[in-house]
PDB file of N, CA and C in Angstrom:
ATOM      1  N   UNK A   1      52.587  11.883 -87.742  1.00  0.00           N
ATOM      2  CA  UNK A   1      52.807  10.577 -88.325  1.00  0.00           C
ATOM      3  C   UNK A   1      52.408  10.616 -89.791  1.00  0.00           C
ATOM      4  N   UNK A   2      52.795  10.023 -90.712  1.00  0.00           N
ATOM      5  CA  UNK A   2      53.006  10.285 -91.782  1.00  0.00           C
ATOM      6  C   UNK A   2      52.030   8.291 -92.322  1.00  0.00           C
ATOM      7  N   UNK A   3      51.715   7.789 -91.200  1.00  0.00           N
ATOM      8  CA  UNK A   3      50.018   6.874 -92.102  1.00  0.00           C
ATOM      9  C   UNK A   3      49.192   7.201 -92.415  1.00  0.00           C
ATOM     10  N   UNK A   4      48.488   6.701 -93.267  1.00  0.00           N
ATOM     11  CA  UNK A   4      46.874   7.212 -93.728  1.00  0.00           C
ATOM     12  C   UNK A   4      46.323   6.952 -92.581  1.00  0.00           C
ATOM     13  N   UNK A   5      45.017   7.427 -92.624  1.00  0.00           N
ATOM     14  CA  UNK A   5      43.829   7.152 -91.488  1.00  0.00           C
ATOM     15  C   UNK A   5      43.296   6.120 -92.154  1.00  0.00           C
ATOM     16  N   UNK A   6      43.428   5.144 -93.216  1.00  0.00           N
ATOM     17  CA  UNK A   6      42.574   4.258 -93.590  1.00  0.00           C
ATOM     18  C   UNK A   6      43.062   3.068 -92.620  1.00  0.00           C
ATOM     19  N   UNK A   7      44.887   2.853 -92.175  1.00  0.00           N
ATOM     20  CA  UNK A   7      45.339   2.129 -91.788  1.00  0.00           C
ATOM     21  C   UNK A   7      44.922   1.726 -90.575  1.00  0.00           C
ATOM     22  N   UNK A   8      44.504   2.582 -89.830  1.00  0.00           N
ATOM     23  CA  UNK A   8      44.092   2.713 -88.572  1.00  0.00           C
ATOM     24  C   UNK A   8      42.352   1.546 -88.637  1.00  0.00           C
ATOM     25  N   UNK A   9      42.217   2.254 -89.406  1.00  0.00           N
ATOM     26  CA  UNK A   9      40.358   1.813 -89.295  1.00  0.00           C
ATOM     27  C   UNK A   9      40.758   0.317 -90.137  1.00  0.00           C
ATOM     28  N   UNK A  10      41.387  -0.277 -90.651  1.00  0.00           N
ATOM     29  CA  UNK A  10      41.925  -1.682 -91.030  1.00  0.00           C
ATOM     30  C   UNK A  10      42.330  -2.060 -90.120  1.00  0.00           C
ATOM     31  N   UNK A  11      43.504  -1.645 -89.535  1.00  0.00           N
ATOM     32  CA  UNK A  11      43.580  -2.291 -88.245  1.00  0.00           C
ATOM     33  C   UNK A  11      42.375  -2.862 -87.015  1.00  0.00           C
ATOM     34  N   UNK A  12      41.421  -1.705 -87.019  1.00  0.00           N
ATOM     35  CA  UNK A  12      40.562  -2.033 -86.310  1.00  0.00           C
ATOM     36  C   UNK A  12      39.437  -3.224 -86.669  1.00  0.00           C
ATOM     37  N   UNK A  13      39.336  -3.508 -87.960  1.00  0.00           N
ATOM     38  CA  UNK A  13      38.608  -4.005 -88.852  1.00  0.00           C
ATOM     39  C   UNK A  13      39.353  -5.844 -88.653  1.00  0.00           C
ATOM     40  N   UNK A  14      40.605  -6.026 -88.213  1.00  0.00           N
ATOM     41  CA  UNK A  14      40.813  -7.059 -88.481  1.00  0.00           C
ATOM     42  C   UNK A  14      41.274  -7.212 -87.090  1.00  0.00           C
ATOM     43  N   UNK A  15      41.306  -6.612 -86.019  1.00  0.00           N
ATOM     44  CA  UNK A  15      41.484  -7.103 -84.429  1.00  0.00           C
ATOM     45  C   UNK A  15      40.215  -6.764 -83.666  1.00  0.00           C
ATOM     46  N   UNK A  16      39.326  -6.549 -83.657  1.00  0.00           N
ATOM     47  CA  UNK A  16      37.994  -6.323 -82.909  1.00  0.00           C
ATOM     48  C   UNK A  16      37.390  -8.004 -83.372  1.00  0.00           C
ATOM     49  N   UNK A  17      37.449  -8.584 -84.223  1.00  0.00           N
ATOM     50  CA  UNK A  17      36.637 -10.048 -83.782  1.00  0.00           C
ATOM     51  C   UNK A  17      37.642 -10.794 -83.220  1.00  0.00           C
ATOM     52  N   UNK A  18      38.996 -10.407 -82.974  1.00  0.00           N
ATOM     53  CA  UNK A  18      39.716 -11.517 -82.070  1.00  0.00           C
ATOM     54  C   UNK A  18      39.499 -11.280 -80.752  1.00  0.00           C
ATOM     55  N   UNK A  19      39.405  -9.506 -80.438  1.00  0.00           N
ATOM     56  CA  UNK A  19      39.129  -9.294 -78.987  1.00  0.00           C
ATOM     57  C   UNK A  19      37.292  -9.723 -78.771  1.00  0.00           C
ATOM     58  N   UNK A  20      36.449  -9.797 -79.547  1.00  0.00           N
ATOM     59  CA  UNK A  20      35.458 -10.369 -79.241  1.00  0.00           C
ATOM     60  C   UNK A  20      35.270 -11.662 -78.660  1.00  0.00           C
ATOM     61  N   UNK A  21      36.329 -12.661 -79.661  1.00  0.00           N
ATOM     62  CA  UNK A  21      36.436 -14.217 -79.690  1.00  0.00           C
ATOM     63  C   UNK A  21      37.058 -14.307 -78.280  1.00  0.00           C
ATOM     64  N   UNK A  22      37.891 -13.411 -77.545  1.00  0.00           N
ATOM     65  CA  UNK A  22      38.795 -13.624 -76.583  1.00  0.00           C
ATOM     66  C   UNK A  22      38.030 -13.154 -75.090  1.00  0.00           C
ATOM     67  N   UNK A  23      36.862 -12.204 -75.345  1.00  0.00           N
ATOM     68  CA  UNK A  23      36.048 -12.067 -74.525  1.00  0.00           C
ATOM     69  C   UNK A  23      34.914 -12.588 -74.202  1.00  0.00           C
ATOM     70  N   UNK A  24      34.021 -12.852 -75.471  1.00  0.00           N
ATOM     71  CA  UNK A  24      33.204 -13.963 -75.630  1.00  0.00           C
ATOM     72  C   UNK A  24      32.748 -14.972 -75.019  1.00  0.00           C
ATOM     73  N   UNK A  25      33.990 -15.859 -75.573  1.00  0.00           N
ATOM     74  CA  UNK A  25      34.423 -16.870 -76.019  1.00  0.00           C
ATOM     75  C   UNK A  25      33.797 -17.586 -74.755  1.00  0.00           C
ATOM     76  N   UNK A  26      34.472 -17.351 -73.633  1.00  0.00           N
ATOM     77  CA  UNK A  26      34.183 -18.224 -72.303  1.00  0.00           C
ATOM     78  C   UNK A  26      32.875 -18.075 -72.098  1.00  0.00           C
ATOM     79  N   UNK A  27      32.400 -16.775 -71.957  1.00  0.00           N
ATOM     80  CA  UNK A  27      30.583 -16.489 -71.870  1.00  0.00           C
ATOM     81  C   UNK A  27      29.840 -17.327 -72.249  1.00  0.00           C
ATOM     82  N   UNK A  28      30.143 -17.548 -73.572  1.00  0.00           N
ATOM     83  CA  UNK A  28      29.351 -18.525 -75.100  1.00  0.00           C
ATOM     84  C   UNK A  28      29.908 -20.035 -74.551  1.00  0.00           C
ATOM     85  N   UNK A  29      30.650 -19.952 -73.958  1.00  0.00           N
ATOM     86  CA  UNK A  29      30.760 -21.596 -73.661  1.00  0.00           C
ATOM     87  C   UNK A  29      29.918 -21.982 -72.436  1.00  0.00           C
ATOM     88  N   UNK A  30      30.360 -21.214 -71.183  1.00  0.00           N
ATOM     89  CA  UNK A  30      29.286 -20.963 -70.354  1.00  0.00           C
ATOM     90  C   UNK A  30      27.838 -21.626 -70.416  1.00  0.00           C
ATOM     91  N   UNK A  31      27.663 -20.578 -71.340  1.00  0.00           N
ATOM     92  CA  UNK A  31      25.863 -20.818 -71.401  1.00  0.00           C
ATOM     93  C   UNK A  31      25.634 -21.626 -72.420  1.00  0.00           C
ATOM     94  N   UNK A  32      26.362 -22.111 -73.317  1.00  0.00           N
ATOM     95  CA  UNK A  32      25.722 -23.491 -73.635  1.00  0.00           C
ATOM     96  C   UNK A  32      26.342 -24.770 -73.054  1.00  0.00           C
ATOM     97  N   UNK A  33      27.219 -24.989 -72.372  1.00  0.00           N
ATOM     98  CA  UNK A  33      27.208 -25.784 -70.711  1.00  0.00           C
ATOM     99  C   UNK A  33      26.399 -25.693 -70.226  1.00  0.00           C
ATOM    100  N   UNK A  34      25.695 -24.779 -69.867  1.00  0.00           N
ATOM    101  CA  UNK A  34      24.885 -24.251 -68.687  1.00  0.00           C
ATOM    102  C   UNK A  34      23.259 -24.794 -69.518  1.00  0.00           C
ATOM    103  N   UNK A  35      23.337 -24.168 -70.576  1.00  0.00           N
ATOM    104  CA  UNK A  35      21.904 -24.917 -71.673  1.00  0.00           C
ATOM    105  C   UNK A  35      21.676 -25.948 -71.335  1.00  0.00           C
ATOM    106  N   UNK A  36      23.262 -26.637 -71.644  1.00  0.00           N
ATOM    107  CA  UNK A  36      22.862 -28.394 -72.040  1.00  0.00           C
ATOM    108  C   UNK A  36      22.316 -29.185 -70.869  1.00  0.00           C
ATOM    109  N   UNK A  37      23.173 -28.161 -69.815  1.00  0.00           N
ATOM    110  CA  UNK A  37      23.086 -29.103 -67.861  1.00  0.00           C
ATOM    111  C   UNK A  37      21.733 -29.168 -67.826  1.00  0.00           C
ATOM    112  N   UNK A  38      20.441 -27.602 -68.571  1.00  0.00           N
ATOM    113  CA  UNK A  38      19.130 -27.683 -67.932  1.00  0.00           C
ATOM    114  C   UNK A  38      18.660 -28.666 -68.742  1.00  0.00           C
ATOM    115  N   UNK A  39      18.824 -28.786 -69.913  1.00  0.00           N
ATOM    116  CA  UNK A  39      18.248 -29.784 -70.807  1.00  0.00           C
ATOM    117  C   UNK A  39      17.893 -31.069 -70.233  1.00  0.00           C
ATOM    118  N   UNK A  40      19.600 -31.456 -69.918  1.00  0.00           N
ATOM    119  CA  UNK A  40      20.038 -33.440 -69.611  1.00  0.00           C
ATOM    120  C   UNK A  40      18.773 -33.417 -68.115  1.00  0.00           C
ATOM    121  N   UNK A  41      19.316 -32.633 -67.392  1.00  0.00           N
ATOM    122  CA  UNK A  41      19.079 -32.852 -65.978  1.00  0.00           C
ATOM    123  C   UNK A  41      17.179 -32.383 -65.681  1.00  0.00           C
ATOM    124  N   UNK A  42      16.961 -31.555 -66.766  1.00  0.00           N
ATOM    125  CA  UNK A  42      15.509 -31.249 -66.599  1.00  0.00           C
ATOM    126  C   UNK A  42      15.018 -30.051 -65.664  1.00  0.00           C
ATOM    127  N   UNK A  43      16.214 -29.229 -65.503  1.00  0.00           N
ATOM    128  CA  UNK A  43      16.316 -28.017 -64.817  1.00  0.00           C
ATOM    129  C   UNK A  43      16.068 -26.842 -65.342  1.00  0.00           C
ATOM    130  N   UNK A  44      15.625 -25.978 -64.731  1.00  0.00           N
ATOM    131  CA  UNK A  44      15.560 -24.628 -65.218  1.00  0.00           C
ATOM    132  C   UNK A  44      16.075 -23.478 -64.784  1.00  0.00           C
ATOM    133  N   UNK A  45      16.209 -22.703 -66.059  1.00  0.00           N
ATOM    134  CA  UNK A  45      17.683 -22.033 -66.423  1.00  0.00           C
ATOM    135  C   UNK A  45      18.043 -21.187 -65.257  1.00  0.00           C
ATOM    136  N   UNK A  46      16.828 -20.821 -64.472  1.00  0.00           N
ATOM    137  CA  UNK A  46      17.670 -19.877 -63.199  1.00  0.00           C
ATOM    138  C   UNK A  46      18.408 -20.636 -62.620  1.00  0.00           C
ATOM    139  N   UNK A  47      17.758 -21.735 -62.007  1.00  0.00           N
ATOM    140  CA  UNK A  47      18.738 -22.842 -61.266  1.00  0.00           C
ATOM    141  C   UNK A  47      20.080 -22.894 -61.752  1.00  0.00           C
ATOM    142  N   UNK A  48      20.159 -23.125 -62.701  1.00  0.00           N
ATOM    143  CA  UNK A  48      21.853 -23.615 -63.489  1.00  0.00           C
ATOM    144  C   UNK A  48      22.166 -22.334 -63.852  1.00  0.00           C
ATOM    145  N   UNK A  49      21.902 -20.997 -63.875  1.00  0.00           N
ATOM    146  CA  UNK A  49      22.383 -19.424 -63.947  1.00  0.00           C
ATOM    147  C   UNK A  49      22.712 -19.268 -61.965  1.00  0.00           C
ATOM    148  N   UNK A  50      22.439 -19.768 -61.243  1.00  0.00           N
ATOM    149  CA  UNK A  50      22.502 -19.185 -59.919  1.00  0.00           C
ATOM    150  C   UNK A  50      23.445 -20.442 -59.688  1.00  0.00           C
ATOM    151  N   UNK A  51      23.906 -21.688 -60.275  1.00  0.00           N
ATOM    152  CA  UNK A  51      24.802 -22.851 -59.774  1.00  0.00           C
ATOM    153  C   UNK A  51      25.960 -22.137 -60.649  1.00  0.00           C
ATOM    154  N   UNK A  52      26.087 -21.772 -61.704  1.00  0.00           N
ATOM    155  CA  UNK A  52      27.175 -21.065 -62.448  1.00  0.00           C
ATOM    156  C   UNK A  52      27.289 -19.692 -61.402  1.00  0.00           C
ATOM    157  N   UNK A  53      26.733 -19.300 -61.373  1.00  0.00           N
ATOM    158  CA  UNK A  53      27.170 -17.919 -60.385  1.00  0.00           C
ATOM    159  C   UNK A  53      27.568 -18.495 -59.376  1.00  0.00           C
ATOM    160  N   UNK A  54      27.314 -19.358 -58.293  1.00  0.00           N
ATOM    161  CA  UNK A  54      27.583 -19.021 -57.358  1.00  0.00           C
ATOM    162  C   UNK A  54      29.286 -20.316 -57.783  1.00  0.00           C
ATOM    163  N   UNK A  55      29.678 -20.749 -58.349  1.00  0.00           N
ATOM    164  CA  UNK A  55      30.870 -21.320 -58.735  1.00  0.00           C
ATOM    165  C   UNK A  55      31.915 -20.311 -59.280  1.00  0.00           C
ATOM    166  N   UNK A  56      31.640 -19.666 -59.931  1.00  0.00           N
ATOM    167  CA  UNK A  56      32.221 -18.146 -60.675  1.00  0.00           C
ATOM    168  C   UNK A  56      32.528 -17.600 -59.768  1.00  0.00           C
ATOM    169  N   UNK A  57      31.856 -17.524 -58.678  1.00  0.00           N
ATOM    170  CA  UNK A  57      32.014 -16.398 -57.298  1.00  0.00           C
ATOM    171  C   UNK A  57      32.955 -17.163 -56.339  1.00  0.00           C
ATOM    172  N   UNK A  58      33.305 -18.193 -55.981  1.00  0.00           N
ATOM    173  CA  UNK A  58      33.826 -19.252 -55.260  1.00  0.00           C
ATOM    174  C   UNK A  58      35.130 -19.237 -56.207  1.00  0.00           C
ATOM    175  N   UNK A  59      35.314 -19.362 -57.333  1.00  0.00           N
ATOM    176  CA  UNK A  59      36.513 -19.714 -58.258  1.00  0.00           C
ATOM    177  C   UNK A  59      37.608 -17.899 -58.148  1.00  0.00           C
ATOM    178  N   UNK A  60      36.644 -17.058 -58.446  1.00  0.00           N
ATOM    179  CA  UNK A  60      37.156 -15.574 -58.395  1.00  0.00           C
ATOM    180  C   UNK A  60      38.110 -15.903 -57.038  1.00  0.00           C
ATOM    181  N   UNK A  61      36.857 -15.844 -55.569  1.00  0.00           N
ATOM    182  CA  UNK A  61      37.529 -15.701 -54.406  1.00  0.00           C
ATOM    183  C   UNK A  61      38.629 -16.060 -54.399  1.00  0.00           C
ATOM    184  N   UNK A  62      39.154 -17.748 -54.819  1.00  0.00           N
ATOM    185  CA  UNK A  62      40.470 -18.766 -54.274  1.00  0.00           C
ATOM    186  C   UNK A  62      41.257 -17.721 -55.142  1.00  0.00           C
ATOM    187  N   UNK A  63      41.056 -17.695 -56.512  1.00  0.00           N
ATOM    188  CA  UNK A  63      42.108 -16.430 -56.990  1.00  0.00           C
ATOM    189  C   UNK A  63      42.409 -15.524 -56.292  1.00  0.00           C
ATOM    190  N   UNK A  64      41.234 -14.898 -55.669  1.00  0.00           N
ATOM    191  CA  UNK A  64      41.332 -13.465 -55.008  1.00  0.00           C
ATOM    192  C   UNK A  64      42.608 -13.773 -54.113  1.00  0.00           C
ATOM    193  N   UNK A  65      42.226 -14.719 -53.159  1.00  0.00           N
ATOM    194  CA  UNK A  65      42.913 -15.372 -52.068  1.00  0.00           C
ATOM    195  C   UNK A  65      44.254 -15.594 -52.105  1.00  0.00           C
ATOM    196  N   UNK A  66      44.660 -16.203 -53.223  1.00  0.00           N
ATOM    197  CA  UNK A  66      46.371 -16.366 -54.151  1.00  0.00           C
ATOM    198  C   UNK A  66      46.696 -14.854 -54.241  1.00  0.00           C
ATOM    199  N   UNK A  67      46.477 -14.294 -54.562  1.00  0.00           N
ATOM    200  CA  UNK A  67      46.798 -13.311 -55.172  1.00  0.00           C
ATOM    201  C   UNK A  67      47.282 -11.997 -53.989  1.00  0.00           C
ATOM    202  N   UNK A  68      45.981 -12.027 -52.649  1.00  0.00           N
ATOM    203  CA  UNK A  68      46.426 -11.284 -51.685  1.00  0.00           C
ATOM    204  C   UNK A  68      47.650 -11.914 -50.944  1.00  0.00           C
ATOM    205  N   UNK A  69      47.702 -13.165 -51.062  1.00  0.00           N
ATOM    206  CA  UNK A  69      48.528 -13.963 -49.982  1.00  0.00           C
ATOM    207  C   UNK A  69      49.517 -13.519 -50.654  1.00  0.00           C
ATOM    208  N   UNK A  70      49.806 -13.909 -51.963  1.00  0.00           N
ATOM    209  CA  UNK A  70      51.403 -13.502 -52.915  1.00  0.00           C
ATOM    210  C   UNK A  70      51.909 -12.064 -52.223  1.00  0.00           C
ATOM    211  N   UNK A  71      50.703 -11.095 -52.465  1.00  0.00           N
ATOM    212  CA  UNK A  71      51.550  -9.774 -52.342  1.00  0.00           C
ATOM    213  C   UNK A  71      51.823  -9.598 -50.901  1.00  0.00           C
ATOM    214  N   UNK A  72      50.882 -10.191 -49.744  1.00  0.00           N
ATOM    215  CA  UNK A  72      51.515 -10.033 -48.380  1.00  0.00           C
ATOM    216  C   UNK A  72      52.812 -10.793 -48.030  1.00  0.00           C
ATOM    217  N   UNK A  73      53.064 -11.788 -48.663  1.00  0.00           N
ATOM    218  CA  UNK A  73      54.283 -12.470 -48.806  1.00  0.00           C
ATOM    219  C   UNK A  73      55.166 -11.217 -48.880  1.00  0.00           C
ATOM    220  N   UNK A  74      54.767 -11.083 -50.401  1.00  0.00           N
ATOM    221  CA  UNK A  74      56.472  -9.560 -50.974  1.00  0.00           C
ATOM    222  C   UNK A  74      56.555  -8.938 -49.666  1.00  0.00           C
ATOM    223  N   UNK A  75      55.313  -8.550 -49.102  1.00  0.00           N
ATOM    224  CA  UNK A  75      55.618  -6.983 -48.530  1.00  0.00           C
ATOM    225  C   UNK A  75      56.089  -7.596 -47.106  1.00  0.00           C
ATOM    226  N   UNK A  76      55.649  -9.182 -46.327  1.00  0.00           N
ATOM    227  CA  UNK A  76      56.668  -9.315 -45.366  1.00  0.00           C
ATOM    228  C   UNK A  76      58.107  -9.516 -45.760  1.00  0.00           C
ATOM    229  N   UNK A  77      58.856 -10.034 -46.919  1.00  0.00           N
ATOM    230  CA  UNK A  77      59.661 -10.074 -47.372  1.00  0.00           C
ATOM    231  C   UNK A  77      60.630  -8.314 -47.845  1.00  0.00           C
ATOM    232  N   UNK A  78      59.900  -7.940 -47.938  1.00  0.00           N
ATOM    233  CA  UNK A  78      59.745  -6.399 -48.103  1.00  0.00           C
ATOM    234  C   UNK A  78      60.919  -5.774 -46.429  1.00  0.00           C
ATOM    235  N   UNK A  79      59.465  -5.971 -45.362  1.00  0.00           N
ATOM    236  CA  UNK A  79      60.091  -5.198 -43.964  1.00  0.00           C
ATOM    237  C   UNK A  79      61.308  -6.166 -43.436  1.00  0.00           C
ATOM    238  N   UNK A  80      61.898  -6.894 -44.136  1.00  0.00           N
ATOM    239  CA  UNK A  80      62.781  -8.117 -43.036  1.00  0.00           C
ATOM    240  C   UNK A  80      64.035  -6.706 -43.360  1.00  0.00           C
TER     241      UNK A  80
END
């Protein structure tokens, strides 16, 4: 290839804080949701770290759940 190597390391220089912002992003919202809930309510932070987990874990599953059902769908659709 006939680019500089500077192009490369620019590139990287100007898409690594969007993939940060895009990974982040929800985390950082998370936990200051999760801050504010111990604040208002007078809770402490394990409590509202183990009510966020165990919602995160419940929200994954129903996905999980969509997602196996879709593909057993194809694959009875599949043997007809």
């Amino acid at each position: 290839m006939s680019d500089k190597p500077i192009a490369g390391f620019l590139t990287v220089l100007a898409v690594a804080p969007l993939c940060l912002v895009c990974a982040l992003g929800p985390a950082a919202f998370v936990a200051g949701a999760g801050g504010f809930l111990a604040w208002l309510g007078g809770f402490s932070v394990p409590l509202i770290a183990a009510a966020v987990a165990i919602v995160g874990w419940v929200a994954w599953r129903v996905f999980q759940r969509r997602r196996w059902r879709t593909r057993a769908m194809a694959w009875i659709e599949l043997q007809r």
